[in-house]
N, C-alpha and C. Protein backbone atom coordinates (compact mmCIF):
# COMPACT_ATOMS: atom_id res chain seq x y z
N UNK A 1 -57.65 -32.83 20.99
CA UNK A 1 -58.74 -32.71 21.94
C UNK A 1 -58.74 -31.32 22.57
N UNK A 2 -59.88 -30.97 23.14
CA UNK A 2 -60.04 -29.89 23.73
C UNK A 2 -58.78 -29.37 24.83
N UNK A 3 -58.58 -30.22 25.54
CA UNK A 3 -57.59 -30.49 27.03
C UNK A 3 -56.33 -29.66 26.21
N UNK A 4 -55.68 -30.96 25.31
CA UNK A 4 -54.81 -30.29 24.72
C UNK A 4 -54.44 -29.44 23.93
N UNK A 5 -55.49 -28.47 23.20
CA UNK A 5 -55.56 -27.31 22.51
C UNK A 5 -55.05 -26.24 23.99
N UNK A 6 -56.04 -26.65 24.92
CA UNK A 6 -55.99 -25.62 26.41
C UNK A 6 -54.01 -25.79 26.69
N UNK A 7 -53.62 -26.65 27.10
CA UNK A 7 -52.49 -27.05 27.34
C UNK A 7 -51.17 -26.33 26.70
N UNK A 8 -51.57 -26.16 25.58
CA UNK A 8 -50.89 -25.77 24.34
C UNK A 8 -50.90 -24.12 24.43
N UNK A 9 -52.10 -23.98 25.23
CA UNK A 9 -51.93 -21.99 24.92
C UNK A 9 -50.63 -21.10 25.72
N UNK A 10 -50.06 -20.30 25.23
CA UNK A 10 -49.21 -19.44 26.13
C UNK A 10 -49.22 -19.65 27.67
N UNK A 11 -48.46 -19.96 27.95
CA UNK A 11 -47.73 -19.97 29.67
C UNK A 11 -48.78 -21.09 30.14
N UNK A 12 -49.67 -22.61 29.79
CA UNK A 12 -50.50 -23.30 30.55
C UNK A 12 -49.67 -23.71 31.06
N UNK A 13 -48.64 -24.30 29.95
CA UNK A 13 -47.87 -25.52 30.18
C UNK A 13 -46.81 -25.16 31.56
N UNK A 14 -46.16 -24.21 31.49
CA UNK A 14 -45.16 -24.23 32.44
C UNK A 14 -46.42 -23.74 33.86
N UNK A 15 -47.53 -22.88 33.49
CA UNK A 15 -48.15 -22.91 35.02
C UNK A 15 -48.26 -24.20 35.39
N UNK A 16 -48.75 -25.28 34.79
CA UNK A 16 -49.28 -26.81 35.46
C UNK A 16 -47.62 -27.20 35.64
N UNK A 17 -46.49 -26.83 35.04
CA UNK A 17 -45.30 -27.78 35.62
C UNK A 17 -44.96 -27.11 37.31
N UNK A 18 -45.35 -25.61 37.39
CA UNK A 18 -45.28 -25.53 38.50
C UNK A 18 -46.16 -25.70 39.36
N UNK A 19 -47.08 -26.56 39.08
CA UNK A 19 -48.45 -27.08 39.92
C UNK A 19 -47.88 -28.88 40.19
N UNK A 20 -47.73 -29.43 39.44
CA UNK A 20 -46.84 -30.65 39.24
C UNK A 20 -45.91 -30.83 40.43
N UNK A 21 -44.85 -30.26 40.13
CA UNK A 21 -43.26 -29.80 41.01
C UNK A 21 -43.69 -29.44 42.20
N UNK A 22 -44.47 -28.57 42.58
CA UNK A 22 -44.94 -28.11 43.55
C UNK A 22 -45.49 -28.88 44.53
N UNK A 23 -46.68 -29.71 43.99
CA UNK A 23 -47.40 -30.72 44.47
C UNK A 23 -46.83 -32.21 44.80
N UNK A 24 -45.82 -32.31 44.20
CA UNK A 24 -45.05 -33.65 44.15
C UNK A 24 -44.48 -33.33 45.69
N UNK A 25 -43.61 -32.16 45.68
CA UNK A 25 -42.72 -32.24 46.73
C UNK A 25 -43.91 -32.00 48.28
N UNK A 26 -45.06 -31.41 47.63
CA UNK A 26 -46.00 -31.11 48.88
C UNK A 26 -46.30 -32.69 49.59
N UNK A 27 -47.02 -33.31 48.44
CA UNK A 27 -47.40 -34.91 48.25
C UNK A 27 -46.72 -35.65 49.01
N UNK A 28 -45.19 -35.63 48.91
CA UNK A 28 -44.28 -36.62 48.87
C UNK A 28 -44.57 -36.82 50.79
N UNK A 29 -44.59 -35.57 51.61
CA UNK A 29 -44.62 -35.40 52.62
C UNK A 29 -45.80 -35.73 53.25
N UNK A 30 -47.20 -35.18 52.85
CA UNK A 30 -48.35 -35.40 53.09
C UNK A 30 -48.34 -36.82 52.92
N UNK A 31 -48.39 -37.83 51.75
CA UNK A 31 -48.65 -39.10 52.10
C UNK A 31 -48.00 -39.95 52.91
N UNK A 32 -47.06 -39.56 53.69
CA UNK A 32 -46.40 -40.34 54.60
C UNK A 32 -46.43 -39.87 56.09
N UNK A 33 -47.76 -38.53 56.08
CA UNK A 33 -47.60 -38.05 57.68
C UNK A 33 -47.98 -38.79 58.67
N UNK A 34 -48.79 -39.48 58.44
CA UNK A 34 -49.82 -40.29 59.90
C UNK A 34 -48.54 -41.27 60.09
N UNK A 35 -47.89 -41.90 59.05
CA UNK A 35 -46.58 -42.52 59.85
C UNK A 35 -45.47 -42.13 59.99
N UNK A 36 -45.12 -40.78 59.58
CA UNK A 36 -43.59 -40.02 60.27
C UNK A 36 -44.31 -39.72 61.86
N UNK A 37 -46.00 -38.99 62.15
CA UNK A 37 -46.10 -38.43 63.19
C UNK A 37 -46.30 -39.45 64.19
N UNK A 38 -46.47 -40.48 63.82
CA UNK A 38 -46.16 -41.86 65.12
C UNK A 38 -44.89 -42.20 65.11
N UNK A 39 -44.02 -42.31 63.96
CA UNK A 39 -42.99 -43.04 64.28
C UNK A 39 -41.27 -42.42 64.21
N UNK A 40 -41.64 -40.84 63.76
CA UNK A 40 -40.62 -39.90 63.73
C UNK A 40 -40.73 -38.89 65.21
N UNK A 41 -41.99 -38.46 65.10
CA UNK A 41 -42.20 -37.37 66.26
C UNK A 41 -42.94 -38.02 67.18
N UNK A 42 -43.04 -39.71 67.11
CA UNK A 42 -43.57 -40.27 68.45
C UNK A 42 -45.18 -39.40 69.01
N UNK A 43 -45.96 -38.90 68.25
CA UNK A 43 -47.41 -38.53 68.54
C UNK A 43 -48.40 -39.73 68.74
N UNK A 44 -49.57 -39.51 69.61
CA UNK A 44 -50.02 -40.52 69.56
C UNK A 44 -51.98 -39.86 68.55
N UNK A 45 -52.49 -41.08 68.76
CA UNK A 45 -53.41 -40.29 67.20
C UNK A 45 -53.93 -38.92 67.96
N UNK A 46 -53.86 -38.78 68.80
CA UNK A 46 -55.38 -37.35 69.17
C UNK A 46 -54.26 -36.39 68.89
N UNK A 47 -52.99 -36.29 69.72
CA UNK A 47 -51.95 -35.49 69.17
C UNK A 47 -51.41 -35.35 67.34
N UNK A 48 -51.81 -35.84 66.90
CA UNK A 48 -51.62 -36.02 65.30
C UNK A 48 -53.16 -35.69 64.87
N UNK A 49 -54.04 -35.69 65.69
CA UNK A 49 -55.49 -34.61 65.19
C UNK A 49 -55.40 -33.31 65.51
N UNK A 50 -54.41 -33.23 66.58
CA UNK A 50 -54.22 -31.79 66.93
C UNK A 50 -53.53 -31.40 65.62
N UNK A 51 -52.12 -31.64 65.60
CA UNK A 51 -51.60 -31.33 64.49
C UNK A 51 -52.60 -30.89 63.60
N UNK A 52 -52.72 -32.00 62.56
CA UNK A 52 -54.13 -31.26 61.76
C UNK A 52 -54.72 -30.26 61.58
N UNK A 53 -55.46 -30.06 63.22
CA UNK A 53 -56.36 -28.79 63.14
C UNK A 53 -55.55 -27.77 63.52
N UNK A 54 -53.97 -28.06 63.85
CA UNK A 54 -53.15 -26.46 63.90
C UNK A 54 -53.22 -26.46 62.13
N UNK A 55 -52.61 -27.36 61.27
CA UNK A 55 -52.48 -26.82 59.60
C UNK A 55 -54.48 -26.08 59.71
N UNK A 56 -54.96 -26.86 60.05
CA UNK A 56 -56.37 -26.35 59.43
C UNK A 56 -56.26 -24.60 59.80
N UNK A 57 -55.86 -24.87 61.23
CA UNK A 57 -56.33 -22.79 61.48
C UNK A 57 -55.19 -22.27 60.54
N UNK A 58 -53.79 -22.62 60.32
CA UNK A 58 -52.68 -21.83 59.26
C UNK A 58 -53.52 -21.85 57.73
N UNK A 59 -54.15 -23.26 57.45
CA UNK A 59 -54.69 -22.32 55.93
C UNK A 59 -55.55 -21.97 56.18
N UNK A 60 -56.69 -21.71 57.05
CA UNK A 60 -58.14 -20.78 56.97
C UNK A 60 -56.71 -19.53 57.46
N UNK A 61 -56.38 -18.93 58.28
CA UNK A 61 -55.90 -18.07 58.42
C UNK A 61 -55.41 -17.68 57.02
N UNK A 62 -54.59 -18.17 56.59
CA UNK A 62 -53.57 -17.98 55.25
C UNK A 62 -54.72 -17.74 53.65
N UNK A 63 -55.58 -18.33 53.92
CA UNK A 63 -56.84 -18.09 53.35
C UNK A 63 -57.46 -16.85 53.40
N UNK A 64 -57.60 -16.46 54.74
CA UNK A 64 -58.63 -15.22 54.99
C UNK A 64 -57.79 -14.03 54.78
N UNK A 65 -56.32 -13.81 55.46
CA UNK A 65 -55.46 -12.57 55.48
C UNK A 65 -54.28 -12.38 54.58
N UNK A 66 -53.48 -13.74 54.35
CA UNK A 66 -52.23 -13.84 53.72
C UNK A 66 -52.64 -13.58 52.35
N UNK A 67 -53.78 -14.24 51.38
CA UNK A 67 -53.56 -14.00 49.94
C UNK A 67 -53.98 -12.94 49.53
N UNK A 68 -54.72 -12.01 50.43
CA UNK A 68 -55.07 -11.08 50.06
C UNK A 68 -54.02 -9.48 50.09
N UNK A 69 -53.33 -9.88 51.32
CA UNK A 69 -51.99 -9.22 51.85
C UNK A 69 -51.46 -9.41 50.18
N UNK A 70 -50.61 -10.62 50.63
CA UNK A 70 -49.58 -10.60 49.08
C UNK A 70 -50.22 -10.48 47.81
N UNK A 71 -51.14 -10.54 47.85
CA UNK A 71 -51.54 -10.58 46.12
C UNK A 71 -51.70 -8.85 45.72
N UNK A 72 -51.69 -8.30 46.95
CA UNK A 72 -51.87 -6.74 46.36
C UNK A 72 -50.30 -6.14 46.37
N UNK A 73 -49.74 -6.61 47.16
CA UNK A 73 -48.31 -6.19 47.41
C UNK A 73 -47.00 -6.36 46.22
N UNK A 74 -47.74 -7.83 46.16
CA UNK A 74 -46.46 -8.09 44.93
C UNK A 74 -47.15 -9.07 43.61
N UNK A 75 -46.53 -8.94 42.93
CA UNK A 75 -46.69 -9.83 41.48
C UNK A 75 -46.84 -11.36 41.32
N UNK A 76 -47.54 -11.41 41.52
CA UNK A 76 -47.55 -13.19 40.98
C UNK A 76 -46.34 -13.87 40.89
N UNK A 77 -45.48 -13.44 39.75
CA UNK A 77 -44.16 -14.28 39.64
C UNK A 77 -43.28 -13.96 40.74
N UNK A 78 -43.01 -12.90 41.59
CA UNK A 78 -42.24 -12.92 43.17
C UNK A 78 -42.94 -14.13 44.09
N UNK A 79 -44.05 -13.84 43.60
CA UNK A 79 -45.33 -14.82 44.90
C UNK A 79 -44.88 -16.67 44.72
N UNK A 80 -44.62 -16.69 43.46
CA UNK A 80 -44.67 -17.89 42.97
C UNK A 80 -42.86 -18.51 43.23
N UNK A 81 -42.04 -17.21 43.03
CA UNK A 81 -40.74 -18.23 43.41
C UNK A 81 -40.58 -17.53 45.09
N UNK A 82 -40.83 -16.77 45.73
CA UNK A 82 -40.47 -16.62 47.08
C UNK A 82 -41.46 -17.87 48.14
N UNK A 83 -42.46 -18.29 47.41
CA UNK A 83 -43.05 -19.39 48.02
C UNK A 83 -42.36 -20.63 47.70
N UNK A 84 -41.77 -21.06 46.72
CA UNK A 84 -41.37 -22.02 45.99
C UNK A 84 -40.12 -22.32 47.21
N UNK A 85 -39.62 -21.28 46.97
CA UNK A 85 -38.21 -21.36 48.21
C UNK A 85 -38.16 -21.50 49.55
N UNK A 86 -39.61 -20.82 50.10
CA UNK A 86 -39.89 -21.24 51.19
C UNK A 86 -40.26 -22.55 51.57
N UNK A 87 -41.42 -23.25 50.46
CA UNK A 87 -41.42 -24.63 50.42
C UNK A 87 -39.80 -25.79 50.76
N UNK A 88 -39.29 -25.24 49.58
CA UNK A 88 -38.00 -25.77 49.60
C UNK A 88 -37.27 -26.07 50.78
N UNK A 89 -37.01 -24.65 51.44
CA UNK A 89 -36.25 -24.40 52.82
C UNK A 89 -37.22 -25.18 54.29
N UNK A 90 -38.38 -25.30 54.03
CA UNK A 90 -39.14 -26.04 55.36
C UNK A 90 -39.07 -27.61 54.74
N UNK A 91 -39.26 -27.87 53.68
CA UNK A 91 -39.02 -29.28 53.58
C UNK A 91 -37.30 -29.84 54.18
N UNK A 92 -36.64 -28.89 53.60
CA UNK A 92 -35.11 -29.39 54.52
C UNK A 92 -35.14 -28.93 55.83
N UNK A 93 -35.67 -27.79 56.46
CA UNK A 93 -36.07 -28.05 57.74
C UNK A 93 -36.84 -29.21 58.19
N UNK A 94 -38.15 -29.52 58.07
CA UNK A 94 -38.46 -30.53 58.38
C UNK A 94 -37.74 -32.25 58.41
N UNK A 95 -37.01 -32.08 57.42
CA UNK A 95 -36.25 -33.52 57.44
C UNK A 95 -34.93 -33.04 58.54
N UNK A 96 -34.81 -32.07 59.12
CA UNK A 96 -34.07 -32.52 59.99
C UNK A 96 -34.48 -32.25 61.73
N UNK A 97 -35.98 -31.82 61.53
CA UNK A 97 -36.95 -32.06 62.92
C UNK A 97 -36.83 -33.54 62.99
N UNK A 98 -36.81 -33.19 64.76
CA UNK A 98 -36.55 -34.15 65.41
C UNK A 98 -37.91 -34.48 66.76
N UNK A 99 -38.64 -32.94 67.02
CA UNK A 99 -39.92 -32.87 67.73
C UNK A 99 -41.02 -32.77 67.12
N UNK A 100 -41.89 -32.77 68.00
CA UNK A 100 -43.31 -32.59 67.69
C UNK A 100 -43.38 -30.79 67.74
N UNK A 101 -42.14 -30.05 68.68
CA UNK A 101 -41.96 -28.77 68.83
C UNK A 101 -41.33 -28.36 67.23
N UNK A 102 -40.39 -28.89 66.73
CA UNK A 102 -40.02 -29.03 65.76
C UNK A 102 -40.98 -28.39 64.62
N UNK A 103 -41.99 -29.71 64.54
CA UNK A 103 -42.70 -29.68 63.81
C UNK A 103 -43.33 -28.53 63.61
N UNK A 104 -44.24 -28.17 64.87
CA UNK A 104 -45.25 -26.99 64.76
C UNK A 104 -44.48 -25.70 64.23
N UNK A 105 -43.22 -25.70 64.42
CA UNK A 105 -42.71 -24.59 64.28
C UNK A 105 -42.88 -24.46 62.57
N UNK A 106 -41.99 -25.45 61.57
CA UNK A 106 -41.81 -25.53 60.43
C UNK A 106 -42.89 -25.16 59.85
N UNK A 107 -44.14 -25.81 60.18
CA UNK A 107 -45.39 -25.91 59.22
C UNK A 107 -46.06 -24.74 59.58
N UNK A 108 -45.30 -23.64 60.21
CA UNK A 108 -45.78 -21.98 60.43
C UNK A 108 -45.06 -21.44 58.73
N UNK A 109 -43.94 -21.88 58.38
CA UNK A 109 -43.57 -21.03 56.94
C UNK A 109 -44.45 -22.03 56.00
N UNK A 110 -44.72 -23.55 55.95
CA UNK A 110 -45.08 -24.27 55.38
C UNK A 110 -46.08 -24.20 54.71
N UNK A 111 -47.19 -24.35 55.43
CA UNK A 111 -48.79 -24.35 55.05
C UNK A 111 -48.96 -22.51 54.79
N UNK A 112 -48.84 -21.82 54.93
CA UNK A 112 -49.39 -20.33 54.44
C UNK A 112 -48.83 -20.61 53.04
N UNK A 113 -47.24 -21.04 52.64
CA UNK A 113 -46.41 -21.02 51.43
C UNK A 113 -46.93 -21.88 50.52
N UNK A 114 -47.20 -23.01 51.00
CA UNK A 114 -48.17 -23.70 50.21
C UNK A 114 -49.38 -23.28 49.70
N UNK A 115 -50.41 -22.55 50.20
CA UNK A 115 -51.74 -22.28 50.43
C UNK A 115 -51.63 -21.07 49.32
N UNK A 116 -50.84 -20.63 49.48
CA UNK A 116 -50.55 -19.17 48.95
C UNK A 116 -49.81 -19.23 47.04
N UNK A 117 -48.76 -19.99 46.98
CA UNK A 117 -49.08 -20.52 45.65
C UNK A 117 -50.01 -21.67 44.90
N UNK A 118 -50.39 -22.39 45.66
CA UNK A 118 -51.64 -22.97 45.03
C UNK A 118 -52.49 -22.03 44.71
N UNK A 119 -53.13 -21.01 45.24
CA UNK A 119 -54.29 -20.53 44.98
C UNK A 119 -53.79 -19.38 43.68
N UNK A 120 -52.26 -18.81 44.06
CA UNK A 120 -51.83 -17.88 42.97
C UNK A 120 -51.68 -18.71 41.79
N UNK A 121 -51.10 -20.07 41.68
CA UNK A 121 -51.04 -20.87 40.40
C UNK A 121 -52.39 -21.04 39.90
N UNK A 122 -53.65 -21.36 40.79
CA UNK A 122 -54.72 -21.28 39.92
C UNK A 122 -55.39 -20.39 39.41
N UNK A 123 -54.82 -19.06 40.21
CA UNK A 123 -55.70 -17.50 39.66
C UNK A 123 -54.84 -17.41 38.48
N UNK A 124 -52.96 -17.73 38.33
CA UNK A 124 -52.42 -17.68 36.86
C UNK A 124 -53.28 -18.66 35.73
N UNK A 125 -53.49 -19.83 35.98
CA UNK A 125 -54.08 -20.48 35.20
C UNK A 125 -55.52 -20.00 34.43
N UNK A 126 -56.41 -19.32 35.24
CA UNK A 126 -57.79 -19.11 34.68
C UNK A 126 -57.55 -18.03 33.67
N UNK A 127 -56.13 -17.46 34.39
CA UNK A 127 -55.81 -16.46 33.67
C UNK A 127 -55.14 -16.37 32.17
N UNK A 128 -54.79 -17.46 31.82
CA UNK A 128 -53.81 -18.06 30.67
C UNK A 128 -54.69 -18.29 29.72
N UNK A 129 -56.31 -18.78 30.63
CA UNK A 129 -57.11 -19.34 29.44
C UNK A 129 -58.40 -19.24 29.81
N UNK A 130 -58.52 -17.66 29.65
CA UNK A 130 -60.23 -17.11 30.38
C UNK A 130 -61.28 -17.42 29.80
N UNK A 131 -60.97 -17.92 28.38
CA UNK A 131 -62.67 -18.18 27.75
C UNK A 131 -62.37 -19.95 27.68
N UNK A 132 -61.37 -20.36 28.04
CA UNK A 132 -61.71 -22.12 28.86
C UNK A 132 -61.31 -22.54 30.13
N UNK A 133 -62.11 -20.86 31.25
CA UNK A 133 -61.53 -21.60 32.56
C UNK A 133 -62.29 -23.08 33.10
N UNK A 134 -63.15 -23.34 32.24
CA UNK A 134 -63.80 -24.61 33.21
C UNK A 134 -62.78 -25.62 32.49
N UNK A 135 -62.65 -25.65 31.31
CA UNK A 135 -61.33 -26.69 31.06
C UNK A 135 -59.99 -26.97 31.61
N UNK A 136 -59.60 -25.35 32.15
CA UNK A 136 -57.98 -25.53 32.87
C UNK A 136 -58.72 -26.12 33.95
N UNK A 137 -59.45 -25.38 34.62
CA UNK A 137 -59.42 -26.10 35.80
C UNK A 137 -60.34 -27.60 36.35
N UNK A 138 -60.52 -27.77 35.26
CA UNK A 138 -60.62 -29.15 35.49
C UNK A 138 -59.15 -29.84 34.80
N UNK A 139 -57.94 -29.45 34.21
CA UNK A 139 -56.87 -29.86 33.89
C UNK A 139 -56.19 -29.29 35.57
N UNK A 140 -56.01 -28.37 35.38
CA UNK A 140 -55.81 -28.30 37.28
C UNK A 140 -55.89 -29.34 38.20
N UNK A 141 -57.56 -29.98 38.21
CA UNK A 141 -57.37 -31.04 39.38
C UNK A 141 -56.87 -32.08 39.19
N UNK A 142 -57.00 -32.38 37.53
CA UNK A 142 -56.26 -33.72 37.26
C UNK A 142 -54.70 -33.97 37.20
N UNK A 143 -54.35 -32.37 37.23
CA UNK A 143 -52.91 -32.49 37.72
C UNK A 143 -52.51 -32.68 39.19
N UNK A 144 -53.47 -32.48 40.37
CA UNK A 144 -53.98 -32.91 41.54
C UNK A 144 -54.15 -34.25 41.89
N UNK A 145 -54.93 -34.42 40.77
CA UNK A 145 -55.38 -36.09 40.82
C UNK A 145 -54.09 -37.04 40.83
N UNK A 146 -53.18 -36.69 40.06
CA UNK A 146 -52.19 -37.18 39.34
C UNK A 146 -51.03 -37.15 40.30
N UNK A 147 -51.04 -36.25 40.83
CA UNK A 147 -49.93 -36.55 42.27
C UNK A 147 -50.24 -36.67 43.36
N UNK A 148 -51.74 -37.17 43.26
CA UNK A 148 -52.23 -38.19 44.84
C UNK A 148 -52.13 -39.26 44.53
N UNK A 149 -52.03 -40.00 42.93
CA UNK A 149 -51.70 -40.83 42.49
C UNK A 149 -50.18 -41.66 42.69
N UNK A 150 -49.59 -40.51 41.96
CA UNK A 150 -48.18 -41.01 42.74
C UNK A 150 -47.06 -41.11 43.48
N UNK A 151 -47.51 -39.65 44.15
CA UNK A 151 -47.04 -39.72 45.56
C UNK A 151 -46.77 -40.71 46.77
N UNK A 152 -48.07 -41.20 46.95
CA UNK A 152 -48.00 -42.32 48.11
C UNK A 152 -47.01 -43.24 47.65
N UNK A 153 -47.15 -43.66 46.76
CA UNK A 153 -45.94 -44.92 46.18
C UNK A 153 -44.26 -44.42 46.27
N UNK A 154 -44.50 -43.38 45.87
CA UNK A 154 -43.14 -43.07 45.79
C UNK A 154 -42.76 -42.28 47.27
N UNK A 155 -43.53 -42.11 47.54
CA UNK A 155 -42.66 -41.53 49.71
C UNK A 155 -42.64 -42.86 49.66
N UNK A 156 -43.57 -43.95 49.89
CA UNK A 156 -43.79 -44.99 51.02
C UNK A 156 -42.37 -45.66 50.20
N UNK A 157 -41.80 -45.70 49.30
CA UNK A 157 -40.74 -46.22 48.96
C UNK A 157 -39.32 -46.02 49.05
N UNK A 158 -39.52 -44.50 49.33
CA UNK A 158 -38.36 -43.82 49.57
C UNK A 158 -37.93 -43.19 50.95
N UNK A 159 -39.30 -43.85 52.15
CA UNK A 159 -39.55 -44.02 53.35
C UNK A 159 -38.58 -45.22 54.05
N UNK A 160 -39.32 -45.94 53.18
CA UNK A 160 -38.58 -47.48 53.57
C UNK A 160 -37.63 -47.66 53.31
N UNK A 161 -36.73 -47.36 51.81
CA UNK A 161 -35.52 -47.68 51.18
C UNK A 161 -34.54 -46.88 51.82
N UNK A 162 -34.88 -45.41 52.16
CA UNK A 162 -33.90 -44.69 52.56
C UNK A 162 -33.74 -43.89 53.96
N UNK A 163 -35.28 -43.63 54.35
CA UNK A 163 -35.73 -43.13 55.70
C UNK A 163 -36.04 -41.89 55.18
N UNK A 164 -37.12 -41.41 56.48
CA UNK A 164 -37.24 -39.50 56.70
C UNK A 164 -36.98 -38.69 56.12
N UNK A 165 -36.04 -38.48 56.25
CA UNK A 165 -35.21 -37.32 55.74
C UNK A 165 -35.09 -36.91 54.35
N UNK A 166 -34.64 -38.42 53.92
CA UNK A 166 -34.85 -38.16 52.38
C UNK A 166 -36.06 -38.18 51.67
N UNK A 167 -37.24 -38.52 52.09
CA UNK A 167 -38.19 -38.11 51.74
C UNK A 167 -38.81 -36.59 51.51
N UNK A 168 -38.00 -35.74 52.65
CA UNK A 168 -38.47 -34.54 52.35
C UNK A 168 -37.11 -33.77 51.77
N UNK A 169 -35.73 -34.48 51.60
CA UNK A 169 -35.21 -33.71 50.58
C UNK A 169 -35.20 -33.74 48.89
N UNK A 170 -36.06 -35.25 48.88
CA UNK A 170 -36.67 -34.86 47.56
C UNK A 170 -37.38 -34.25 47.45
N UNK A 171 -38.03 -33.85 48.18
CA UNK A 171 -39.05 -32.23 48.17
C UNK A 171 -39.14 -31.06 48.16
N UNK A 172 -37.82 -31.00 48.64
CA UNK A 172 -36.99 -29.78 48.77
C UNK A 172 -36.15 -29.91 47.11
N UNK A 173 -35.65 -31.15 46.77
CA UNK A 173 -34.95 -30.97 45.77
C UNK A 173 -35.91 -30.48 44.36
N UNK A 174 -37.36 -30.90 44.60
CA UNK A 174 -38.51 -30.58 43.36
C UNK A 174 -38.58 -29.09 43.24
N UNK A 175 -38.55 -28.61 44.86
CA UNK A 175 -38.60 -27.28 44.84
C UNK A 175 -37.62 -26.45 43.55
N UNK A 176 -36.28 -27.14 44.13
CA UNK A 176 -34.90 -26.32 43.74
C UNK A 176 -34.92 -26.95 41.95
N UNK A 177 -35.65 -27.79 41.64
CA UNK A 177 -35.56 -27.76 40.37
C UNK A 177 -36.39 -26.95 39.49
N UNK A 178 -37.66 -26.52 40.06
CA UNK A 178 -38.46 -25.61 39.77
C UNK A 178 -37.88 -24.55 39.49
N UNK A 179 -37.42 -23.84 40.40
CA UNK A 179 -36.80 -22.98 40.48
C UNK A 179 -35.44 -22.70 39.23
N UNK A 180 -34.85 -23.85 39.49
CA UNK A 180 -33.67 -23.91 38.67
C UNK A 180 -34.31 -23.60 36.74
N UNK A 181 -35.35 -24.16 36.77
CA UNK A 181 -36.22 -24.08 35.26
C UNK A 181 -36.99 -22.70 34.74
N UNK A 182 -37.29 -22.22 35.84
CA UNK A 182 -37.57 -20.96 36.17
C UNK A 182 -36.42 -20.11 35.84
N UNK A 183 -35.66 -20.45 36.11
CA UNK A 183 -34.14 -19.10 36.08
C UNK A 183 -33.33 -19.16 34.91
N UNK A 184 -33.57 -20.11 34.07
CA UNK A 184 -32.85 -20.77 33.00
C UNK A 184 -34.54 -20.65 31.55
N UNK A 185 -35.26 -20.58 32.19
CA UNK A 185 -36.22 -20.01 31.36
C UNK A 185 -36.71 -21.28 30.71
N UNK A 186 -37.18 -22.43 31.11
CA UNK A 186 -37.51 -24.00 30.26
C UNK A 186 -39.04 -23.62 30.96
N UNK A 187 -39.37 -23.28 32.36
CA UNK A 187 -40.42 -22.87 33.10
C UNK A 187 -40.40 -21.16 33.40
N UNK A 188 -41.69 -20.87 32.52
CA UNK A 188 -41.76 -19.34 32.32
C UNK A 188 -43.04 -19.31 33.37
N UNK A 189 -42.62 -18.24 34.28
CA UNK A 189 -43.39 -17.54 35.45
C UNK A 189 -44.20 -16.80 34.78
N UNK A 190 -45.11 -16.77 34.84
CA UNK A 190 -46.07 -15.63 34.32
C UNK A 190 -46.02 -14.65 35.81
């Protein structure tokens, strides 16, 4: 099929594993916030809308100044593992916040690091396969699709079975395997 001819070309495959990895450990956290921020950081809902609209101003900010900053400064593949690590390092920060002060602080390295390789993984992608960018990136969202899929199941399980914490050090640990595939060369950085 078309999908998988695209899939198959030079560097798709390892860009979507670091869209995958990436998103899992993002996921894992996101589907379980409305009940860590009631029942970890004790928020009540308008305070957990605040929240929100602080991530909302970090990615319009991180949107308007940050990708444009780094994308001229440095290379894609620095962009892609110095974010990766930052992900990494706020997810084990976060599992061991204990405030709502806590919080705001973390999701200052968080959401720009996030925001910032998503958008560089999809400018690598169009880039892997310029005369089928409407195909990657519709393989893009379904790799999106695919870990809103199973994310929720797997925090809300590993919420309950084990608590907090370990929810976001498997997130941290997706990070460090990325990475680890990356350095060992199984996941090639473009």
């Amino acid at each position: 099929s078309e999908m998988w001819r695209v899939c198959n070309m030079k560097g798709v495959f390892s860009l979507l594993a670091v869209k995958m990895l990436t998103g899992l450990g993002s996921g894992l956290f996101h589907a379980i916030f409305a009940l860590v921020a009631k029942d970890q950081f004790e928020l009540a809902s308008s305070e957990t809308g605040m929240v929100m609209s602080y991530v909302g101003i970090l990615t319009m900010f991180s949107q308007a100044f940050l990708i444009e900053w780094a994308t001229v400064r440095f290379s894609e593949r620095i962009i892609v593992l110095v974010c990766t690590g930052v992900l990494g390092a706020a997810f084990l920060a976060l599992a061991a916040a204990t405030t709502a002060t806590h919080l705001f602080i973390v999701l200052v390295p968080l959401i720009p690091a996030g925001c910032l390789l998503s958008t560089v993984n999809t400018s690598q992608l169009t880039k892997a396969a310029p005369k089928d960018s409407g195909t990657i990136i519709a393989i893009d969202m379904s790799v999106g699709s695919l870990v809103h899929i199973i994310t929720p199941v797997a925090s809300t399980y590993i919420l309950t079975q084990y608590g907090y914490p370990y929810v976001l050090v498997c997130s941290a640990s997706l990070c460090a395997l990325l990475l680890g595939l990356i350095r060992i060369g199984v996941v090639v950085n473009m």
